[in-house]
PDB file of N, CA and C in Angstrom:
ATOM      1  N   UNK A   1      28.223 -38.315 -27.680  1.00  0.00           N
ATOM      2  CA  UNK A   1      27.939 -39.685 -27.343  1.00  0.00           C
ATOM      3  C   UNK A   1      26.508 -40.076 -27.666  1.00  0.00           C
ATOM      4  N   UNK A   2      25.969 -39.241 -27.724  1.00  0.00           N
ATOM      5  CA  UNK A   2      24.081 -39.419 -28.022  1.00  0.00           C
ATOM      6  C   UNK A   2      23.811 -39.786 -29.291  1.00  0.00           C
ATOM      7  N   UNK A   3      23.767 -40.848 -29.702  1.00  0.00           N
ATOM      8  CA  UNK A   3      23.049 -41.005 -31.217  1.00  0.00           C
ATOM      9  C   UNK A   3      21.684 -40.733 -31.121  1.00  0.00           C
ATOM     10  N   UNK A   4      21.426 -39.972 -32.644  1.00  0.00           N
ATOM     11  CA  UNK A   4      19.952 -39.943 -32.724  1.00  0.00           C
ATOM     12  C   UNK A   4      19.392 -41.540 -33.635  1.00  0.00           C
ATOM     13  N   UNK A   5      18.123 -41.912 -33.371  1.00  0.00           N
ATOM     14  CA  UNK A   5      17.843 -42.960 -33.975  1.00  0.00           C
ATOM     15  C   UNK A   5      16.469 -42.674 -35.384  1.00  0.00           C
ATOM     16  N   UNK A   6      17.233 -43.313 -36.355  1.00  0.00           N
ATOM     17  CA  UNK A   6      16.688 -42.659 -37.728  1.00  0.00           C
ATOM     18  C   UNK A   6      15.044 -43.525 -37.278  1.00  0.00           C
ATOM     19  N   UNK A   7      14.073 -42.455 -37.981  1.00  0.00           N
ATOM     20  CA  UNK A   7      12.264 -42.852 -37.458  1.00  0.00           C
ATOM     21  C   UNK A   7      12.175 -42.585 -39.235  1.00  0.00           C
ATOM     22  N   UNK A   8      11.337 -43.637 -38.979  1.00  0.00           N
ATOM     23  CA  UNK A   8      10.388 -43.542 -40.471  1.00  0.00           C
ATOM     24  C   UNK A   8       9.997 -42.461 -40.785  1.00  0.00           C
ATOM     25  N   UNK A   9       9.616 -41.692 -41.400  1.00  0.00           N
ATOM     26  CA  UNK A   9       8.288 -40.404 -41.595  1.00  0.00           C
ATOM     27  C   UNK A   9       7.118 -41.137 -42.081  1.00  0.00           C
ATOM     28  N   UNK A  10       6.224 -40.893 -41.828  1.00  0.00           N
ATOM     29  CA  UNK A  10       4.744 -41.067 -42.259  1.00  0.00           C
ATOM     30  C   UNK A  10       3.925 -40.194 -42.605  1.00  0.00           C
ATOM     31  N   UNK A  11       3.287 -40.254 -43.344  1.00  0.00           N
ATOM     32  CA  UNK A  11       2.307 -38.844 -43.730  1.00  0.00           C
ATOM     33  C   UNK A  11       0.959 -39.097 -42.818  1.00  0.00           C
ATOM     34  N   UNK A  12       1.401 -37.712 -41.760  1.00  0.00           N
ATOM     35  CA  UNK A  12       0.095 -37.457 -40.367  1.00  0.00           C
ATOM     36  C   UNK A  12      -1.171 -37.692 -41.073  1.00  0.00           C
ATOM     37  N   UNK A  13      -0.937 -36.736 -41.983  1.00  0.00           N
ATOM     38  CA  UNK A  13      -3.182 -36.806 -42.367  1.00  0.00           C
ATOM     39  C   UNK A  13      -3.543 -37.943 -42.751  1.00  0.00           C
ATOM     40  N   UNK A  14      -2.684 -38.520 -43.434  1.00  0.00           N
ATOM     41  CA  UNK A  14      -3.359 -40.197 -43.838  1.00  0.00           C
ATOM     42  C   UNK A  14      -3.745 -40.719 -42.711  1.00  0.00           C
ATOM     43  N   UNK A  15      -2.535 -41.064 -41.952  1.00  0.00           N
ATOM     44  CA  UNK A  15      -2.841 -41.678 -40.588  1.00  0.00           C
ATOM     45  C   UNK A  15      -4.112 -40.899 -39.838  1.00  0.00           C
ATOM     46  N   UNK A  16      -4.272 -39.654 -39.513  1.00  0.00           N
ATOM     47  CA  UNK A  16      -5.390 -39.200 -39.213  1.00  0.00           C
ATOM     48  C   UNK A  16      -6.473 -39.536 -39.598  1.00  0.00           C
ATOM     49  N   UNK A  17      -6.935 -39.333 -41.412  1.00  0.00           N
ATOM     50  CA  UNK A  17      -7.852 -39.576 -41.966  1.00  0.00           C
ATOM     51  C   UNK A  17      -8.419 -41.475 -41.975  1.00  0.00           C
ATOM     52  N   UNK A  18      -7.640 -41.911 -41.453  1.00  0.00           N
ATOM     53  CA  UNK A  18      -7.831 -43.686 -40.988  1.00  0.00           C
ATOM     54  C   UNK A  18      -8.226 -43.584 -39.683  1.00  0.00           C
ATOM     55  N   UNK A  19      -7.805 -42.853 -39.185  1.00  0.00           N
ATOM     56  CA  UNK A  19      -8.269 -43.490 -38.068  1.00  0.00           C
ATOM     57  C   UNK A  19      -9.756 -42.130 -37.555  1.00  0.00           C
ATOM     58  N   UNK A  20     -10.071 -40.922 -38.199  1.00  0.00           N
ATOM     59  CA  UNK A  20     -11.030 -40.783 -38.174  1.00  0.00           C
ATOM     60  C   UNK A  20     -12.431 -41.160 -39.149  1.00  0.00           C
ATOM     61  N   UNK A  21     -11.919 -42.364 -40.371  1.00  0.00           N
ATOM     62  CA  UNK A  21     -13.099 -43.362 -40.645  1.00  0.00           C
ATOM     63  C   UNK A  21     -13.535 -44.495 -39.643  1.00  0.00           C
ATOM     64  N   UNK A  22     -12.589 -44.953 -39.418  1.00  0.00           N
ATOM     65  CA  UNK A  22     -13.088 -45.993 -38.065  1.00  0.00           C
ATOM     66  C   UNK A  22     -13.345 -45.277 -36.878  1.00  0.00           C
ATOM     67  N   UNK A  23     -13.337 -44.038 -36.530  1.00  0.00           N
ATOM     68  CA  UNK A  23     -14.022 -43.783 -35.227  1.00  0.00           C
ATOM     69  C   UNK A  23     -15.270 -43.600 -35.844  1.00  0.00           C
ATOM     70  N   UNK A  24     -15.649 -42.899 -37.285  1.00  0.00           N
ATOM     71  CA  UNK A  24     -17.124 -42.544 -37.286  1.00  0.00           C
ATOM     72  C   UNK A  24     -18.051 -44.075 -38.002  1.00  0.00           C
ATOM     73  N   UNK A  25     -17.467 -45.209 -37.889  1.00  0.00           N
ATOM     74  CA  UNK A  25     -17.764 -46.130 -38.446  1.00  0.00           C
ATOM     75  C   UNK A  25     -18.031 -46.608 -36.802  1.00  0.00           C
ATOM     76  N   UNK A  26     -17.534 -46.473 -35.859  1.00  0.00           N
ATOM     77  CA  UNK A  26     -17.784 -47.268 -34.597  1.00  0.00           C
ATOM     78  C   UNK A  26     -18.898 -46.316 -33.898  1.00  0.00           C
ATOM     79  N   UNK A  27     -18.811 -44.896 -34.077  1.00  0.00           N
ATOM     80  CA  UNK A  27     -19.424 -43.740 -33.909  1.00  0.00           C
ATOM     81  C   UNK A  27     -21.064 -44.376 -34.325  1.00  0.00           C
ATOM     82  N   UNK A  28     -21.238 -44.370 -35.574  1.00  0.00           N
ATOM     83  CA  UNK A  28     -22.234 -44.959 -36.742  1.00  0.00           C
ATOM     84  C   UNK A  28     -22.907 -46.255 -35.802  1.00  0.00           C
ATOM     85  N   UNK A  29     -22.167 -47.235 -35.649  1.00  0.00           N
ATOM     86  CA  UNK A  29     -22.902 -48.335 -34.835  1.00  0.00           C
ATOM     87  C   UNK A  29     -23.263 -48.352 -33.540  1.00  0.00           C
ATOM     88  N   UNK A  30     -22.524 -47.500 -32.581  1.00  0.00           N
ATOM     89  CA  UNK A  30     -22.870 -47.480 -31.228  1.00  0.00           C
ATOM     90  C   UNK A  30     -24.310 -46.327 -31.455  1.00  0.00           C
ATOM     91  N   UNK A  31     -24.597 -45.036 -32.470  1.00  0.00           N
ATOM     92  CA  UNK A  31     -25.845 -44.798 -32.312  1.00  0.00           C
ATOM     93  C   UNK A  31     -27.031 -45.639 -32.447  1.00  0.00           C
ATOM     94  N   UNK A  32     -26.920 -46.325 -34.087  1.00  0.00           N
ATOM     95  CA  UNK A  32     -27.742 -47.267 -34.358  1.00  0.00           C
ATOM     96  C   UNK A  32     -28.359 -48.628 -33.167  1.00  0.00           C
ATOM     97  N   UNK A  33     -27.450 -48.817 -32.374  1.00  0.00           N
ATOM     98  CA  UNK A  33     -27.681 -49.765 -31.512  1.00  0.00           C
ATOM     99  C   UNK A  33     -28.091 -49.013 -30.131  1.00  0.00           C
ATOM    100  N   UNK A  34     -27.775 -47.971 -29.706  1.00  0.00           N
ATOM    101  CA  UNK A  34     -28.334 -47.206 -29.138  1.00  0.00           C
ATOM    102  C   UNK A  34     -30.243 -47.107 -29.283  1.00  0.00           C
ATOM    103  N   UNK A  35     -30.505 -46.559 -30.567  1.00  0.00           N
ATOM    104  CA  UNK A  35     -31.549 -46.376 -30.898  1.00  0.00           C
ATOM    105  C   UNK A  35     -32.532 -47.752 -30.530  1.00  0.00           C
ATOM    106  N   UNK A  36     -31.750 -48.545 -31.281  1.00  0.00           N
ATOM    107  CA  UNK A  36     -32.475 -49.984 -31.282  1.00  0.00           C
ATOM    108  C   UNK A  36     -32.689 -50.619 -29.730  1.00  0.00           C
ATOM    109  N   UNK A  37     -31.785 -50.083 -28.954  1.00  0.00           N
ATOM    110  CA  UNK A  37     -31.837 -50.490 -27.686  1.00  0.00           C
ATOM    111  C   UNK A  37     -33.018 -49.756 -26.712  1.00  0.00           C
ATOM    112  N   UNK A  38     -33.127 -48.216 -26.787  1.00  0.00           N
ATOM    113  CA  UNK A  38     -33.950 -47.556 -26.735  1.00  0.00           C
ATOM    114  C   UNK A  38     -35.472 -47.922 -27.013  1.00  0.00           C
ATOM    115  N   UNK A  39     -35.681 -47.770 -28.343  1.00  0.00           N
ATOM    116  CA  UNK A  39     -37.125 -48.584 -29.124  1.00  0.00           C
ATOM    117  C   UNK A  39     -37.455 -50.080 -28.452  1.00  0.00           C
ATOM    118  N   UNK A  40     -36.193 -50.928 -28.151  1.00  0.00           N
ATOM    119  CA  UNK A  40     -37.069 -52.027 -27.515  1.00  0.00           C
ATOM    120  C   UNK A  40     -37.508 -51.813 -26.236  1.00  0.00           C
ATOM    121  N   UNK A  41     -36.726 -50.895 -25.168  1.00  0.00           N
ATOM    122  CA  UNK A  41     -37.183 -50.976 -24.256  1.00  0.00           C
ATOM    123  C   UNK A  41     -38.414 -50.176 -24.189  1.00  0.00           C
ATOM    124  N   UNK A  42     -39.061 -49.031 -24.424  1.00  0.00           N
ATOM    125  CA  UNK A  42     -39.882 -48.723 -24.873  1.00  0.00           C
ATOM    126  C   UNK A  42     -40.750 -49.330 -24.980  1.00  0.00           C
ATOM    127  N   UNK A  43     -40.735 -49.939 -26.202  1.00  0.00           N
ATOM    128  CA  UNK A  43     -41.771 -51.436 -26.229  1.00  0.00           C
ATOM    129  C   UNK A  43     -42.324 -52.068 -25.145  1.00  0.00           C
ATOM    130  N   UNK A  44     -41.602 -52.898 -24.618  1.00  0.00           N
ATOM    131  CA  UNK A  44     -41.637 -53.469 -23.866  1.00  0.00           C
ATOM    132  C   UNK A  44     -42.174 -52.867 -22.177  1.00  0.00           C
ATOM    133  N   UNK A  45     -41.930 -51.584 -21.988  1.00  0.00           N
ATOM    134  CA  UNK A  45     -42.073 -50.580 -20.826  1.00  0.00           C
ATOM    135  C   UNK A  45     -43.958 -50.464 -21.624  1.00  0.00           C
ATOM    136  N   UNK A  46     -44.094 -50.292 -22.367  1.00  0.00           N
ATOM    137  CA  UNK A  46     -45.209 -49.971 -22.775  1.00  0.00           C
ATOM    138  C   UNK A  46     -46.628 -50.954 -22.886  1.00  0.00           C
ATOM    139  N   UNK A  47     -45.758 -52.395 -23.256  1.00  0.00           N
ATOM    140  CA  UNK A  47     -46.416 -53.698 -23.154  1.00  0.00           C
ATOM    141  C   UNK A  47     -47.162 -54.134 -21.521  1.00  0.00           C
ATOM    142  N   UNK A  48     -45.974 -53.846 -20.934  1.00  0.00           N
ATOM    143  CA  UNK A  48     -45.810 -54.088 -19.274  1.00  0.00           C
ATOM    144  C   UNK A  48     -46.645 -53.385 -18.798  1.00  0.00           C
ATOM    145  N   UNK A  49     -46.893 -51.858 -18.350  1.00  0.00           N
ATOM    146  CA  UNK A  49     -48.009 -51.180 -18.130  1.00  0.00           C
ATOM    147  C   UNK A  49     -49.383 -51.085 -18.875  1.00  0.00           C
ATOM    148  N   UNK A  50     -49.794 -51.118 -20.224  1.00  0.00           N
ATOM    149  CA  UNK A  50     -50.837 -51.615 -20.919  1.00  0.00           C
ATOM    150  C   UNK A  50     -51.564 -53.067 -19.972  1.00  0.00           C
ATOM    151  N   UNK A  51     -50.337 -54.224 -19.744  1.00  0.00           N
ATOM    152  CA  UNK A  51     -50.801 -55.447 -19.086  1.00  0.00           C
ATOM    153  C   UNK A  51     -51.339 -55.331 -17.976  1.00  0.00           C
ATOM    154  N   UNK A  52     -50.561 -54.258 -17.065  1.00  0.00           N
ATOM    155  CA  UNK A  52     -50.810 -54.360 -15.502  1.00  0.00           C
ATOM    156  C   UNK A  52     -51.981 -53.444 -15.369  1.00  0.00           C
ATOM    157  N   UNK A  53     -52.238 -52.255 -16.357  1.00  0.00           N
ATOM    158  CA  UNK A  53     -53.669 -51.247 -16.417  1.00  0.00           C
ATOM    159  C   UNK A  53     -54.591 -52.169 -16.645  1.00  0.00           C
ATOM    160  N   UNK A  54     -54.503 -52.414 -18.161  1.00  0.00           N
ATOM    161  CA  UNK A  54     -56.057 -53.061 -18.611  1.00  0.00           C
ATOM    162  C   UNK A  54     -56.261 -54.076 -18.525  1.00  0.00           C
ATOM    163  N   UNK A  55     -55.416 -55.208 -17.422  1.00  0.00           N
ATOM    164  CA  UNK A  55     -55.734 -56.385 -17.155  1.00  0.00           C
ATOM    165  C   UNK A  55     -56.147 -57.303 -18.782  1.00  0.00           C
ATOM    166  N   UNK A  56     -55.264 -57.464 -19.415  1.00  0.00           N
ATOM    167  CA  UNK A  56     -55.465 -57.592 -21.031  1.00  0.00           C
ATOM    168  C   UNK A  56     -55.443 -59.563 -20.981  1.00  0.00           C
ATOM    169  N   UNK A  57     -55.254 -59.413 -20.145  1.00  0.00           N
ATOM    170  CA  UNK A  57     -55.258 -61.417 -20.108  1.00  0.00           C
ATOM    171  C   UNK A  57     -56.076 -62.033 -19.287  1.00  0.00           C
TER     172      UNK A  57
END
């Protein structure tokens, strides 16, 4: 009484190899913005204490 139901085949590694370019493509931007997020605060942490030490204004 059980039919089986016919499935496409797909070739795994393709599908793999897609979807591990877009993880290292999302991988790729969350460091970069990381960094950039990092460096400003930095900045800015650095601006802030420089101001409040050497009374610069």
């Amino acid at each position: 009484m059980s039919k089986k139901k016919k499935t496409k085949k797909t070739n795994i590694k393709n599908v793999q190899k897609v979807v591990e370019q877009q993880q290292s493509e999302k991988n790729n931007t969350l460091v970069f913005g990381g960094i950039l997020l990092a460096m400003s605060s930095i900045g800015l942490l650095i601006f802030v204490l420089s101001d409040k030490v050497f009374h610069l204004s």
